[in-house]
Structure formats: C-alpha cells, structure tokens
C-alpha atoms as a PDB file:
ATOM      1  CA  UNK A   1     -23.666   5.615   3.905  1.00  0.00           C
ATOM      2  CA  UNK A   2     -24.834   3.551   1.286  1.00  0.00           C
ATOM      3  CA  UNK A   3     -23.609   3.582  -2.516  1.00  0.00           C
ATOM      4  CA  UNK A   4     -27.123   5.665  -3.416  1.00  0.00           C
ATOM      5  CA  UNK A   5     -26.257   8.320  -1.214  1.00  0.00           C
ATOM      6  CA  UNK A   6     -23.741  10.666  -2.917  1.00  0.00           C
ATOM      7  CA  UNK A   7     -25.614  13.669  -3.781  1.00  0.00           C
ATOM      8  CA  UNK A   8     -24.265  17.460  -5.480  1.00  0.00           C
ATOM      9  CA  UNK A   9     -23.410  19.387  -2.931  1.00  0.00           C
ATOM     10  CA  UNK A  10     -20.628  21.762  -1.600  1.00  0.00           C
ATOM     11  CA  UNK A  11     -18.395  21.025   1.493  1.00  0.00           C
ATOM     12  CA  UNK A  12     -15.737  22.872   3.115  1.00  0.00           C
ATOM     13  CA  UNK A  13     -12.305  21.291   2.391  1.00  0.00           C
ATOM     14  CA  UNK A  14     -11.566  19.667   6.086  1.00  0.00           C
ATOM     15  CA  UNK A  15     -15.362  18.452   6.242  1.00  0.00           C
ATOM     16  CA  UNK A  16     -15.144  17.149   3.157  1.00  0.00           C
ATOM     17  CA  UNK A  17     -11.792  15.306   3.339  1.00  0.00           C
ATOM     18  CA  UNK A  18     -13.418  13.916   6.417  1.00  0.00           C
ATOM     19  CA  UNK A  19     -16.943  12.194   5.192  1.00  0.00           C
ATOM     20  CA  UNK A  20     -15.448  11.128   2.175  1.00  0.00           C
ATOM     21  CA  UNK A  21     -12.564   9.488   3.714  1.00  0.00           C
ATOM     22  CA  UNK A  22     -15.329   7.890   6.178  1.00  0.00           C
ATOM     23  CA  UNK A  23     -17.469   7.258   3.832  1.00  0.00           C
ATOM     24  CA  UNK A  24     -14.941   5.180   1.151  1.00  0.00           C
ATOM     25  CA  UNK A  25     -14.105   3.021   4.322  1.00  0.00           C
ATOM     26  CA  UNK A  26     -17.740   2.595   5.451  1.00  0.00           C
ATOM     27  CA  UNK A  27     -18.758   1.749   1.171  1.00  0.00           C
ATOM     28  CA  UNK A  28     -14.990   0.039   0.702  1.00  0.00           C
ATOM     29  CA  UNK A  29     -15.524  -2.393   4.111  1.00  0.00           C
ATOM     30  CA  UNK A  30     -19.412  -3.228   1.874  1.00  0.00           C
ATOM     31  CA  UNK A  31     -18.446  -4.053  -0.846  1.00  0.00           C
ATOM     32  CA  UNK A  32     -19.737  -0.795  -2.529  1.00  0.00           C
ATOM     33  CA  UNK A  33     -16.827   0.744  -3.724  1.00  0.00           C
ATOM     34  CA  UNK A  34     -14.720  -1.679  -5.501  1.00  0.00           C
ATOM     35  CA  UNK A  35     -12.231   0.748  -6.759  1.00  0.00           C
ATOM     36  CA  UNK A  36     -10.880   4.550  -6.677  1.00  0.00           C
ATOM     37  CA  UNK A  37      -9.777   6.089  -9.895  1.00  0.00           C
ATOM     38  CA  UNK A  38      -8.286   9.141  -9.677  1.00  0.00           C
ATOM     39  CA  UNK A  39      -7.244  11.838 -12.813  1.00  0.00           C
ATOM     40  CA  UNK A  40      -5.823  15.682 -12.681  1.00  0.00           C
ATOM     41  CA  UNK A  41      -3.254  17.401 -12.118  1.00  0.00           C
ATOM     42  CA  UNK A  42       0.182  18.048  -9.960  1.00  0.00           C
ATOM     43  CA  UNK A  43      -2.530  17.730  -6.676  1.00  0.00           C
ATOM     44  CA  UNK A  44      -3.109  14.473  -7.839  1.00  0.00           C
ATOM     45  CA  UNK A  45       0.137  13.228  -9.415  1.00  0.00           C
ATOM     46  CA  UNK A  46       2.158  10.607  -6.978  1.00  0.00           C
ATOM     47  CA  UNK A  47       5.071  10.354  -9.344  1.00  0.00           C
ATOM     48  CA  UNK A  48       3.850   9.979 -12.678  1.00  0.00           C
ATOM     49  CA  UNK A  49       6.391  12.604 -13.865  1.00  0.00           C
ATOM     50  CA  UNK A  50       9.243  10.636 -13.142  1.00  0.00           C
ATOM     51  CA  UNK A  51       8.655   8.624 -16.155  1.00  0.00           C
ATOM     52  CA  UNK A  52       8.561  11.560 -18.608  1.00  0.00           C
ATOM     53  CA  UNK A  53      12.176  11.928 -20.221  1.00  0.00           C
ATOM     54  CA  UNK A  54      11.087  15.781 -21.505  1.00  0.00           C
ATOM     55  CA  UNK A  55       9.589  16.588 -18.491  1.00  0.00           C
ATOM     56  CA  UNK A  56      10.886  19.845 -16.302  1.00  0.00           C
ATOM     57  CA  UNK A  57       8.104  19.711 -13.980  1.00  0.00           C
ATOM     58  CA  UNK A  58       9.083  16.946 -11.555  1.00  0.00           C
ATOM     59  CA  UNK A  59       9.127  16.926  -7.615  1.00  0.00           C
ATOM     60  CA  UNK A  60      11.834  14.040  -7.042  1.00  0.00           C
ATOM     61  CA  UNK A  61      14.767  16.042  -5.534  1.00  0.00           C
ATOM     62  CA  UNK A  62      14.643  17.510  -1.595  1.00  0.00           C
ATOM     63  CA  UNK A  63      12.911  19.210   0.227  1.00  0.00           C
ATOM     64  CA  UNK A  64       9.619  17.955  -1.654  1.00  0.00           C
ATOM     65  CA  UNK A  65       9.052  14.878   0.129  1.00  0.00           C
ATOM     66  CA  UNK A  66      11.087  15.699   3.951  1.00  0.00           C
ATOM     67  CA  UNK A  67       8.075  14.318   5.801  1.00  0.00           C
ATOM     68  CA  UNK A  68       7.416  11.066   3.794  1.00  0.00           C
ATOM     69  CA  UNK A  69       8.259   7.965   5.134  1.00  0.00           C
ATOM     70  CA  UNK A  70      12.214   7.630   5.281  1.00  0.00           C
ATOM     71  CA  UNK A  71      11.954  11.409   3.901  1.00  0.00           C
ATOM     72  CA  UNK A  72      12.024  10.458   0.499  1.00  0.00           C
ATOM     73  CA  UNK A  73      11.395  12.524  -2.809  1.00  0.00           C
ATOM     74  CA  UNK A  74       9.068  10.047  -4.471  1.00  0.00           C
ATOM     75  CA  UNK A  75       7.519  12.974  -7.434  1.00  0.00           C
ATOM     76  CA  UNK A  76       4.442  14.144  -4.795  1.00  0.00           C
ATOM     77  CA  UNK A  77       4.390  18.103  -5.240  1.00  0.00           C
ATOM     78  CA  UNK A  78       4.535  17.885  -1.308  1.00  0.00           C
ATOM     79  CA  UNK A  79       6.146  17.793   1.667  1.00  0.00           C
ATOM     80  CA  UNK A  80       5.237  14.261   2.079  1.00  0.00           C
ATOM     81  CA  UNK A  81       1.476  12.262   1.231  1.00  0.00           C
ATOM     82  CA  UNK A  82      -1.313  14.330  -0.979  1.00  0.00           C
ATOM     83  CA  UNK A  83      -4.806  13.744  -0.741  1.00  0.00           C
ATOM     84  CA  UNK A  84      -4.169  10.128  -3.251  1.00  0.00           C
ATOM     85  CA  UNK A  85      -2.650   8.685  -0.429  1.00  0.00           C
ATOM     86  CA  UNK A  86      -5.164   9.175   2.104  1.00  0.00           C
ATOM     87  CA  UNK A  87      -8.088   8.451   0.153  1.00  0.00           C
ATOM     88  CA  UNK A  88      -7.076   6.196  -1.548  1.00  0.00           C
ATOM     89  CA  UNK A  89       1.007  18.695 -13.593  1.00  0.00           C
ATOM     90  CA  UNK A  90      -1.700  18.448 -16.085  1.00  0.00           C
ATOM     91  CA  UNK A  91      -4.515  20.460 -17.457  1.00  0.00           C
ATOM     92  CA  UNK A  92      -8.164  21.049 -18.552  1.00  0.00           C
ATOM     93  CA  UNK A  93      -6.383  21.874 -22.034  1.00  0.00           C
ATOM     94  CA  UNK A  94      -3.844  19.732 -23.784  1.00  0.00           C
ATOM     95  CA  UNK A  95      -1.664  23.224 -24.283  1.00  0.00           C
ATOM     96  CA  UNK A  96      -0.882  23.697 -20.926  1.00  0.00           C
ATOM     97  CA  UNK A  97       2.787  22.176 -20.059  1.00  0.00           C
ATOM     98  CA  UNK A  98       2.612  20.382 -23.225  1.00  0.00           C
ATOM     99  CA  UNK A  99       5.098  17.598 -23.255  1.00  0.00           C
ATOM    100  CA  UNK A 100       5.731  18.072 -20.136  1.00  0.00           C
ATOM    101  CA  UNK A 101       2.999  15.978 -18.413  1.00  0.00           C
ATOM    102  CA  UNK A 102       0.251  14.039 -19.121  1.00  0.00           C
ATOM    103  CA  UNK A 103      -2.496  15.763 -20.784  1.00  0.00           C
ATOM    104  CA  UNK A 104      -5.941  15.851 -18.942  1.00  0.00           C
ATOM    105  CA  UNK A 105      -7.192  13.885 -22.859  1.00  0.00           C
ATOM    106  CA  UNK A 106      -4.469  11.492 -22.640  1.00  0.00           C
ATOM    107  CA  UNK A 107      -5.336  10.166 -19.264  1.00  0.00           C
ATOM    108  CA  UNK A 108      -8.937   9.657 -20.109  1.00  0.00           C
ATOM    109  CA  UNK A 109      -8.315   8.236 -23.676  1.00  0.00           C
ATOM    110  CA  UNK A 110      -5.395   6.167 -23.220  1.00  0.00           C
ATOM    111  CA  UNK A 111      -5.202   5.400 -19.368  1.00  0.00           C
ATOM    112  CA  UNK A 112      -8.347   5.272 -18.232  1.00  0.00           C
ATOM    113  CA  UNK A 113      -9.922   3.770 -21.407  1.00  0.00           C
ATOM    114  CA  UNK A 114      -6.987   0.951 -21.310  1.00  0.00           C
ATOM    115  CA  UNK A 115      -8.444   0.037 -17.883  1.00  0.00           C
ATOM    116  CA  UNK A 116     -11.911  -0.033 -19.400  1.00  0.00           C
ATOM    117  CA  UNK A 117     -10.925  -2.011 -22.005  1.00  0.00           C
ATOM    118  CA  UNK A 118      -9.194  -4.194 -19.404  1.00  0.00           C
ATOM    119  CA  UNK A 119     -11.672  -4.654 -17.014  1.00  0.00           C
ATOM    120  CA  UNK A 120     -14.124  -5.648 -20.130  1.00  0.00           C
ATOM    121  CA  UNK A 121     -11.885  -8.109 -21.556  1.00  0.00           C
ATOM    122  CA  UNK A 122     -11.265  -9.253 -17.453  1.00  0.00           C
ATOM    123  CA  UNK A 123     -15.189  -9.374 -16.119  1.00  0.00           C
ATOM    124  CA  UNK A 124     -17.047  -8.970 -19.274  1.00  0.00           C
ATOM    125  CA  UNK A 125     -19.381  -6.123 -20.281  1.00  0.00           C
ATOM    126  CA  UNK A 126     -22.408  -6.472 -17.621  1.00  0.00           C
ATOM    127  CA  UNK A 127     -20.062  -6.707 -14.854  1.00  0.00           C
ATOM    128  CA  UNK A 128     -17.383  -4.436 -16.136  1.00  0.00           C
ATOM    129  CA  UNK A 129     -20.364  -1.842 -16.076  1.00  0.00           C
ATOM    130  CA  UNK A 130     -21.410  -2.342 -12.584  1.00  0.00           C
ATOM    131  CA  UNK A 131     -17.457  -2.504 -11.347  1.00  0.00           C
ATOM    132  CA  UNK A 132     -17.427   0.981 -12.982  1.00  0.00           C
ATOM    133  CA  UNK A 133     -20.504   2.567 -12.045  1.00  0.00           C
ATOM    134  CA  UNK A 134     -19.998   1.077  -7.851  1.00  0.00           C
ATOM    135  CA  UNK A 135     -16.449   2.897  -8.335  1.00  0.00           C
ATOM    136  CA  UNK A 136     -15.772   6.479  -7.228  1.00  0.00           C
ATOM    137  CA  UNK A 137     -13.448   8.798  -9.283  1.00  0.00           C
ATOM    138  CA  UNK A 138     -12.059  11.397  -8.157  1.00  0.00           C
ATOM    139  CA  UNK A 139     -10.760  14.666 -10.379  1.00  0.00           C
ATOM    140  CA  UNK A 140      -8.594  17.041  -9.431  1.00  0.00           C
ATOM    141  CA  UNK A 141      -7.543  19.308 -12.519  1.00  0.00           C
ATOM    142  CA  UNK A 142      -7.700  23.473 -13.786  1.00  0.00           C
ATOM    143  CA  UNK A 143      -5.077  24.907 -11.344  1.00  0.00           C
ATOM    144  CA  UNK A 144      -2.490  24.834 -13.476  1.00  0.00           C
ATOM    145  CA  UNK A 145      -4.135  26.138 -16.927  1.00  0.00           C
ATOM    146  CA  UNK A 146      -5.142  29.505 -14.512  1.00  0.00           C
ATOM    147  CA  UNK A 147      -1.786  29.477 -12.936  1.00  0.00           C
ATOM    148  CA  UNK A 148      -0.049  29.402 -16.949  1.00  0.00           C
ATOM    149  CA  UNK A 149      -2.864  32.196 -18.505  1.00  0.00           C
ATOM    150  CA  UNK A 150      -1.588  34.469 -15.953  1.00  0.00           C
ATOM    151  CA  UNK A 151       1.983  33.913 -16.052  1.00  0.00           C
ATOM    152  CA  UNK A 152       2.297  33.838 -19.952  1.00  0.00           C
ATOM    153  CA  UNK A 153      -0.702  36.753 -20.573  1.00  0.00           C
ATOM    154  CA  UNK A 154       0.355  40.380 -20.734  1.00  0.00           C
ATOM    155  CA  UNK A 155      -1.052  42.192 -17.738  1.00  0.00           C
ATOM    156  CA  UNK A 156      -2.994  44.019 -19.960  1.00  0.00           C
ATOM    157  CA  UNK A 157      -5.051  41.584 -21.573  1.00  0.00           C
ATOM    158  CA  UNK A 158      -5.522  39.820 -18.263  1.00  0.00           C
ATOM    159  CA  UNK A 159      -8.562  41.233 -17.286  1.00  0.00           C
ATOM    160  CA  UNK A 160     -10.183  41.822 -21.182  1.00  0.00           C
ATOM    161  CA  UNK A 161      -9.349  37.781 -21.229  1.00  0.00           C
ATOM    162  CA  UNK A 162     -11.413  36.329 -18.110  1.00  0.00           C
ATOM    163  CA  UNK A 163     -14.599  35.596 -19.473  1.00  0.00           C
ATOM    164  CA  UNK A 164     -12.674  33.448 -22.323  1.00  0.00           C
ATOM    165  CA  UNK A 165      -9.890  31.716 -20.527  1.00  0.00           C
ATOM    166  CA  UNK A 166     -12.785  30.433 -18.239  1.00  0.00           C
ATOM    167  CA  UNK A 167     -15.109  29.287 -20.800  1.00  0.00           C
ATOM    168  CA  UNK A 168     -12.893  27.502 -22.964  1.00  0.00           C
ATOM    169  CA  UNK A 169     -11.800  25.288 -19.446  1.00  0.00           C
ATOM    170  CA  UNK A 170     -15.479  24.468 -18.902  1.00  0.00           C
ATOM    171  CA  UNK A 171     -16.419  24.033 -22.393  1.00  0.00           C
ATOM    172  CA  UNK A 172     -13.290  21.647 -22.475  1.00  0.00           C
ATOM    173  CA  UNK A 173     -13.893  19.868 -19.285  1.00  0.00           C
ATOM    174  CA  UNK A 174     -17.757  19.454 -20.013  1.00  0.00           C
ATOM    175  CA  UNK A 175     -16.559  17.004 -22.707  1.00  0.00           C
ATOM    176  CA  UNK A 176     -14.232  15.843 -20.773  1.00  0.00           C
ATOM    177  CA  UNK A 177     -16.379  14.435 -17.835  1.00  0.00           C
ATOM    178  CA  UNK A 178     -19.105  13.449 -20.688  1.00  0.00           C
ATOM    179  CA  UNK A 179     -16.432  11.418 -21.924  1.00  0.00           C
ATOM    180  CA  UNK A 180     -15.875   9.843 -18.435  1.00  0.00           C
ATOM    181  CA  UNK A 181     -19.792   9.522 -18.194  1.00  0.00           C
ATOM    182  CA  UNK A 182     -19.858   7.408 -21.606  1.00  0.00           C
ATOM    183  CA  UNK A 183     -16.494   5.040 -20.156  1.00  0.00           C
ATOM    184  CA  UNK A 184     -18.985   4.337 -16.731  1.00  0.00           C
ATOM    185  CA  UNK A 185     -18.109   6.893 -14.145  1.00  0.00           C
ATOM    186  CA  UNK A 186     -21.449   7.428 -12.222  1.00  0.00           C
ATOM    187  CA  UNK A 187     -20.065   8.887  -8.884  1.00  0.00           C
ATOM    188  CA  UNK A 188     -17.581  11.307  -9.156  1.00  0.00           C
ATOM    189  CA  UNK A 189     -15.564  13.757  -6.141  1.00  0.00           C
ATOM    190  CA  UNK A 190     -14.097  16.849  -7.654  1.00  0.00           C
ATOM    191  CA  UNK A 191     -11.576  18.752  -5.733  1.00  0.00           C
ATOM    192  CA  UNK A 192     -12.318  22.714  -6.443  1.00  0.00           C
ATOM    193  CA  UNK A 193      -9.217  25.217  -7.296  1.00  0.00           C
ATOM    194  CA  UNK A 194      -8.071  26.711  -4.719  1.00  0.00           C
ATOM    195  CA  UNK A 195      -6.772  29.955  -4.255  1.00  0.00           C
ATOM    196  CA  UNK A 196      -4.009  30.314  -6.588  1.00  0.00           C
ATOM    197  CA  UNK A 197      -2.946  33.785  -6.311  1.00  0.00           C
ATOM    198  CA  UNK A 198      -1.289  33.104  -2.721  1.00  0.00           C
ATOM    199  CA  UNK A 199       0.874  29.988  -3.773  1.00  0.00           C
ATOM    200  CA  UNK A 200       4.607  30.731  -3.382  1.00  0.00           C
ATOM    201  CA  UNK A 201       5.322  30.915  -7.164  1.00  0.00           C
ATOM    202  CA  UNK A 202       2.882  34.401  -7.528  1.00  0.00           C
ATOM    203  CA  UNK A 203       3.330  35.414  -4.147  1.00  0.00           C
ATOM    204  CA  UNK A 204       7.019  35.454  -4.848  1.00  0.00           C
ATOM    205  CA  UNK A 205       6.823  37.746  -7.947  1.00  0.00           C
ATOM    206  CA  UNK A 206       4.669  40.085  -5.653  1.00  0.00           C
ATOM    207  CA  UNK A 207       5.819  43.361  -5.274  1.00  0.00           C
ATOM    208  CA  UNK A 208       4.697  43.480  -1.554  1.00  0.00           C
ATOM    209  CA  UNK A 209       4.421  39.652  -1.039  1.00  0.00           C
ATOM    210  CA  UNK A 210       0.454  39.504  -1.041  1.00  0.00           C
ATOM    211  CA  UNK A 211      -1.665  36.809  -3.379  1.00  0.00           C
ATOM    212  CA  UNK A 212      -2.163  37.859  -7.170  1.00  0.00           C
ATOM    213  CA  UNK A 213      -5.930  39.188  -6.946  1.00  0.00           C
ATOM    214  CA  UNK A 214      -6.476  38.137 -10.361  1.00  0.00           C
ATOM    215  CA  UNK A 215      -5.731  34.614 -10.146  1.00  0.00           C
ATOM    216  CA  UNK A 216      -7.601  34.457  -7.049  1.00  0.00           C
ATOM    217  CA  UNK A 217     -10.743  35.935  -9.106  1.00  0.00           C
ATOM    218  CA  UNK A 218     -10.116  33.131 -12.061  1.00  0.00           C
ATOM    219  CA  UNK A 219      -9.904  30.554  -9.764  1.00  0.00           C
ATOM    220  CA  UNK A 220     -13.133  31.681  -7.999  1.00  0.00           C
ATOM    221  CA  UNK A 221     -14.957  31.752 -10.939  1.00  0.00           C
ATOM    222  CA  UNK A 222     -13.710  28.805 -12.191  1.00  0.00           C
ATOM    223  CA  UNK A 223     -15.102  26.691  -9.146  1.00  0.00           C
ATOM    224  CA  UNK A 224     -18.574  28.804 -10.197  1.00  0.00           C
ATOM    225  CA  UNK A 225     -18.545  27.042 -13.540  1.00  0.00           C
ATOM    226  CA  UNK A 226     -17.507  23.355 -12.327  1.00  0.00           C
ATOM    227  CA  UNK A 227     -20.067  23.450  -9.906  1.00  0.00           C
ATOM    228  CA  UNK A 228     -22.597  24.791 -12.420  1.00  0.00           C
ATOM    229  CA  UNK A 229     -21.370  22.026 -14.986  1.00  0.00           C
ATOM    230  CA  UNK A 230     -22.207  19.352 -12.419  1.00  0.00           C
ATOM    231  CA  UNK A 231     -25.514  20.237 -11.868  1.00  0.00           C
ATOM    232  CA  UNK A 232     -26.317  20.055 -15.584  1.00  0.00           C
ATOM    233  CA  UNK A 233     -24.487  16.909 -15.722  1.00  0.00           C
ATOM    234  CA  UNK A 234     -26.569  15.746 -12.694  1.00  0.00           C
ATOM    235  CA  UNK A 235     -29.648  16.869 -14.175  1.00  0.00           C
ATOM    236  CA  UNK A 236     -28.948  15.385 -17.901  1.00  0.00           C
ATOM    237  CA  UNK A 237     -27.972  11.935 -16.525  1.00  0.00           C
ATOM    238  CA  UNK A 238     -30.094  10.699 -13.377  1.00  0.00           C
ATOM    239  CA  UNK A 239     -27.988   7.929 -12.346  1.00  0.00           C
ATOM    240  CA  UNK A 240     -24.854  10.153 -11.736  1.00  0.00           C
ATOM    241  CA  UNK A 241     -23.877  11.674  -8.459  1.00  0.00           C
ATOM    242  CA  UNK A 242     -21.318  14.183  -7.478  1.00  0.00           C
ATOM    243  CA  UNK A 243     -19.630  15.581  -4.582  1.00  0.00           C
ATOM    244  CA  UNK A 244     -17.470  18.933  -5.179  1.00  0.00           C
ATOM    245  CA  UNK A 245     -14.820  20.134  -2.517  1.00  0.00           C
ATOM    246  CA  UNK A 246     -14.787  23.773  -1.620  1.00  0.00           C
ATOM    247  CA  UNK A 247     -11.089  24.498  -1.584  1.00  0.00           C
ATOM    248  CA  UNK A 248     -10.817  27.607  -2.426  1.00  0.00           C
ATOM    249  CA  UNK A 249     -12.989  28.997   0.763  1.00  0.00           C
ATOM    250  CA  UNK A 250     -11.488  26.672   3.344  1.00  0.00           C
ATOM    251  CA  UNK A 251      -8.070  27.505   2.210  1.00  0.00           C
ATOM    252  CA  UNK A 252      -8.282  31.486   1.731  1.00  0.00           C
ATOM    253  CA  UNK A 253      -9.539  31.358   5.365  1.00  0.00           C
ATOM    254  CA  UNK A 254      -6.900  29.437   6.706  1.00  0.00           C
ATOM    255  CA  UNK A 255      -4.709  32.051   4.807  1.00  0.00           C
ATOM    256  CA  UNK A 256      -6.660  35.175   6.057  1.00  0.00           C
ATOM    257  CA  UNK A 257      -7.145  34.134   9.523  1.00  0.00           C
ATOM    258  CA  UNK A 258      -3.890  31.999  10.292  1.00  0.00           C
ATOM    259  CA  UNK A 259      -4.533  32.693  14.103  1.00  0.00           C
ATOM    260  CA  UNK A 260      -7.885  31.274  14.053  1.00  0.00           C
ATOM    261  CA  UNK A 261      -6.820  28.265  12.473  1.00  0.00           C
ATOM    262  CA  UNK A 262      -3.395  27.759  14.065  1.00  0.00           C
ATOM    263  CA  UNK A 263      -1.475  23.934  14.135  1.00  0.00           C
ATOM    264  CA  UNK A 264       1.263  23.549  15.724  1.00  0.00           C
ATOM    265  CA  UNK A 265       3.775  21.446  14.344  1.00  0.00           C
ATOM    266  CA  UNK A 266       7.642  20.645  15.001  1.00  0.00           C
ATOM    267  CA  UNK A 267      10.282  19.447  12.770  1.00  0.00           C
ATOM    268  CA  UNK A 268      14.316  18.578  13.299  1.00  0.00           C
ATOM    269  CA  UNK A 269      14.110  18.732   9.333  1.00  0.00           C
ATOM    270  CA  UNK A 270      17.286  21.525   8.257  1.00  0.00           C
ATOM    271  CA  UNK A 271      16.468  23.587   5.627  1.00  0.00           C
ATOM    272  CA  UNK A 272      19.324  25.795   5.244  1.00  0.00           C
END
C-alpha cells in the first residue's frame, strides 16, 4: 500500500485494526511513514496522567494493567496494551475534566505544535513539511464529553439537549482538525465512539443492568457527524486523506451477540 493510498472510508473495528496495522508496517518498512502521532483521549492515553498532580482520573493502581508485561499499572485505562501500543481522559471541549487531563486544545497547541516547531528548527521548513505530511496521526477523542453531558445533565433535559451537545463537539473538533491541517497533518486515522451506554460506569447505575440508550444514541450520532466532517475536510483540502474506524458497530455486536463472537481466554490473575 503505498503512501497515496489512504482514502475516506468506513471499516469495521477488527478489519480496520488489521489493514492499518499492515499497512503502517508495509509504509513504515518504505520509508513512507516516518512517524505516528497520536492525540485523544483516555483510549489513547499510555500514562500521561501520571504526571498531573490535580488529576483524579488516573489508571496506575491494580487491576488496570494485570495483563501487561510483569502485570504492571503503567496509567493505560486497560487491562494491559491499548491500541498506542500496537500501532504504534481528554475531550473535544476544554470543559470536560478540566484540570484533570490534558485538554484536546492543549495537546494540539502546546504538544503537538512544540514538535512542529521542533522538527522545523531540526530539518528545516521544506523537509519538516514533507516529514509531516508522510506521517500518519491518529485521533481518538469525544467519548468522554458524551459520557460527562449525560452524567452531569438532568434526565430531563437529556433528550431536549441532543441536537446541541452534538453540534458544539463537531463545531469544536472541525477547528480542531483544521488546526491540525494548518500544523501538516495530511493523513489522518480516527477511531469512532463507541458504544458508551454499555461501559461499566452507566451500566452500573442501570436499574436492570442494560446500556444507557441515550448515550448509545449520542454516541451514534456523533460518529454521523465525524464522518460527515471528514468528507468536507476531504473535499476542501485535496491532498488530505482519512481513514475512520467503525467502533461503535463492531463493538455493539460483539455486545449483542457475545455467542457469535466468543474468545476464549484463561487467566490465574485473583481478583477477589
């Protein structure tokens, strides 16, 4: 797969973990992909939190971590490596877990534009540009402003609040990824939400244990308005290309139809 060869376009979650993990090898073993950048959320996050004095949300104590090497808590919100590790908790909006993490903003400003600056001062401006445009980035980021709106809304605004909760994320990450665009990312994977109502925190404050419909519904149409964003993005700037992950589908199947999708898998790991 050559470096021209990303194109928009929607993938089921295995599939797509698959040909992109194939594909950075094939375009990493090239030459063509020089470097993997990678901004979001908690999905994302391989112990950034740890360095955050303030910060609550933090996965460095047991049992996050049981199956990583030497079961060790290293700050992945996992049992062990996340989808960082074999490819390679913030927010759309800067309000949600604020001071607690770091913001979707910060990373792009400060981070990502320090590496920018870096890699400019490093290879100088024409080959900065190329490093930057040959690199892939991948984002992985909304889950946990949807998760917040319907934890901290009254259930009675809930629904009356849907259409604005998810146009304020897309009108926020639209500038967002522009501002990405204008630093040099041409080729960009975003990992869809996925279904959020059936995570243990909302399935646990279920009356009868099943996933929160209406987080479910945000999330849903959430992934409508990334993937809609994308294509404008793809269609206002040519030399861009995009993959999006399906998630949400893959996963609510998997949740729906456990017996159709069964793994087996053993453990000596005590829990009790």
């Amino acid at each position: 797969m050559g470096s021209s060869s990303f194109a928009g376009c929607t993938l089921s979650y295995g599939v797509c973990v698959a040909l992109l993990a194939l594909a950075c090898c094939v375009m990493c073993a090239r030459g063509a992909v020089p470097a993997l950048y990678v901004l979001g959320d908690s999905q994302a996050d391989v112990g950034n939190n740890n360095y955050l004095p303030e910060s609550l949300l933090k996965a460095n104590f047991p049992h996050n971590g049981v199956d990583y090497p030497g079961g060790k808590a290293t700050g992945r919100f996992s049992n062990g490596y996340n989808f960082v590790d074999l490819l390679g908790g913030a927010g759309v909006s800067d309000l949600t877990n604020k001071g607690q993490c770091i913001s979707f903003d910060e990373q792009i400003e400060r981070d990502y534009s320090q590496v920018e600056a870096a890699l400019v001062q490093q290879l100088g401006q024409p080959q900065a540009s190329i490093h930057l445009a040959k690199s892939l980035f991948v984002v992985a980021i909304g889950g946990n402003d949807i998760i917040n709106h319907v934890l901290l809304s009254p259930a009675s605004q809930l629904i009356r609040s849907q259409d604005q909760i998810i146009t304020s994320l897309a009108d926020t990450l639209k500038r967002q990824l522009q501002s990405m665009y204008g630093l040099g990312m041409r080729r960009l994977f975003f990992l869809g939400g996925a279904p959020l109502g059936c995570c243990p925190l909302l399935l646990e404050q279920s009356p009868n244990k099943e996933c929160h419909a209406e987080a479910n519904y945000l999330s849903a149409r959430y992934n409508v308005a990334v993937t809609a964003l994308l294509r404008d993005m793809g269609a206002t700037h040519p030399d861009m290309s995009y993959v999006f992950f399906d998630t949400y589908t893959t996963l609510l199947q998997y949740i729906q139809e456990p017996e159709a999708h069964v793994m087996y898998y053993y453990s000596t790991t005590d829990f009790n």
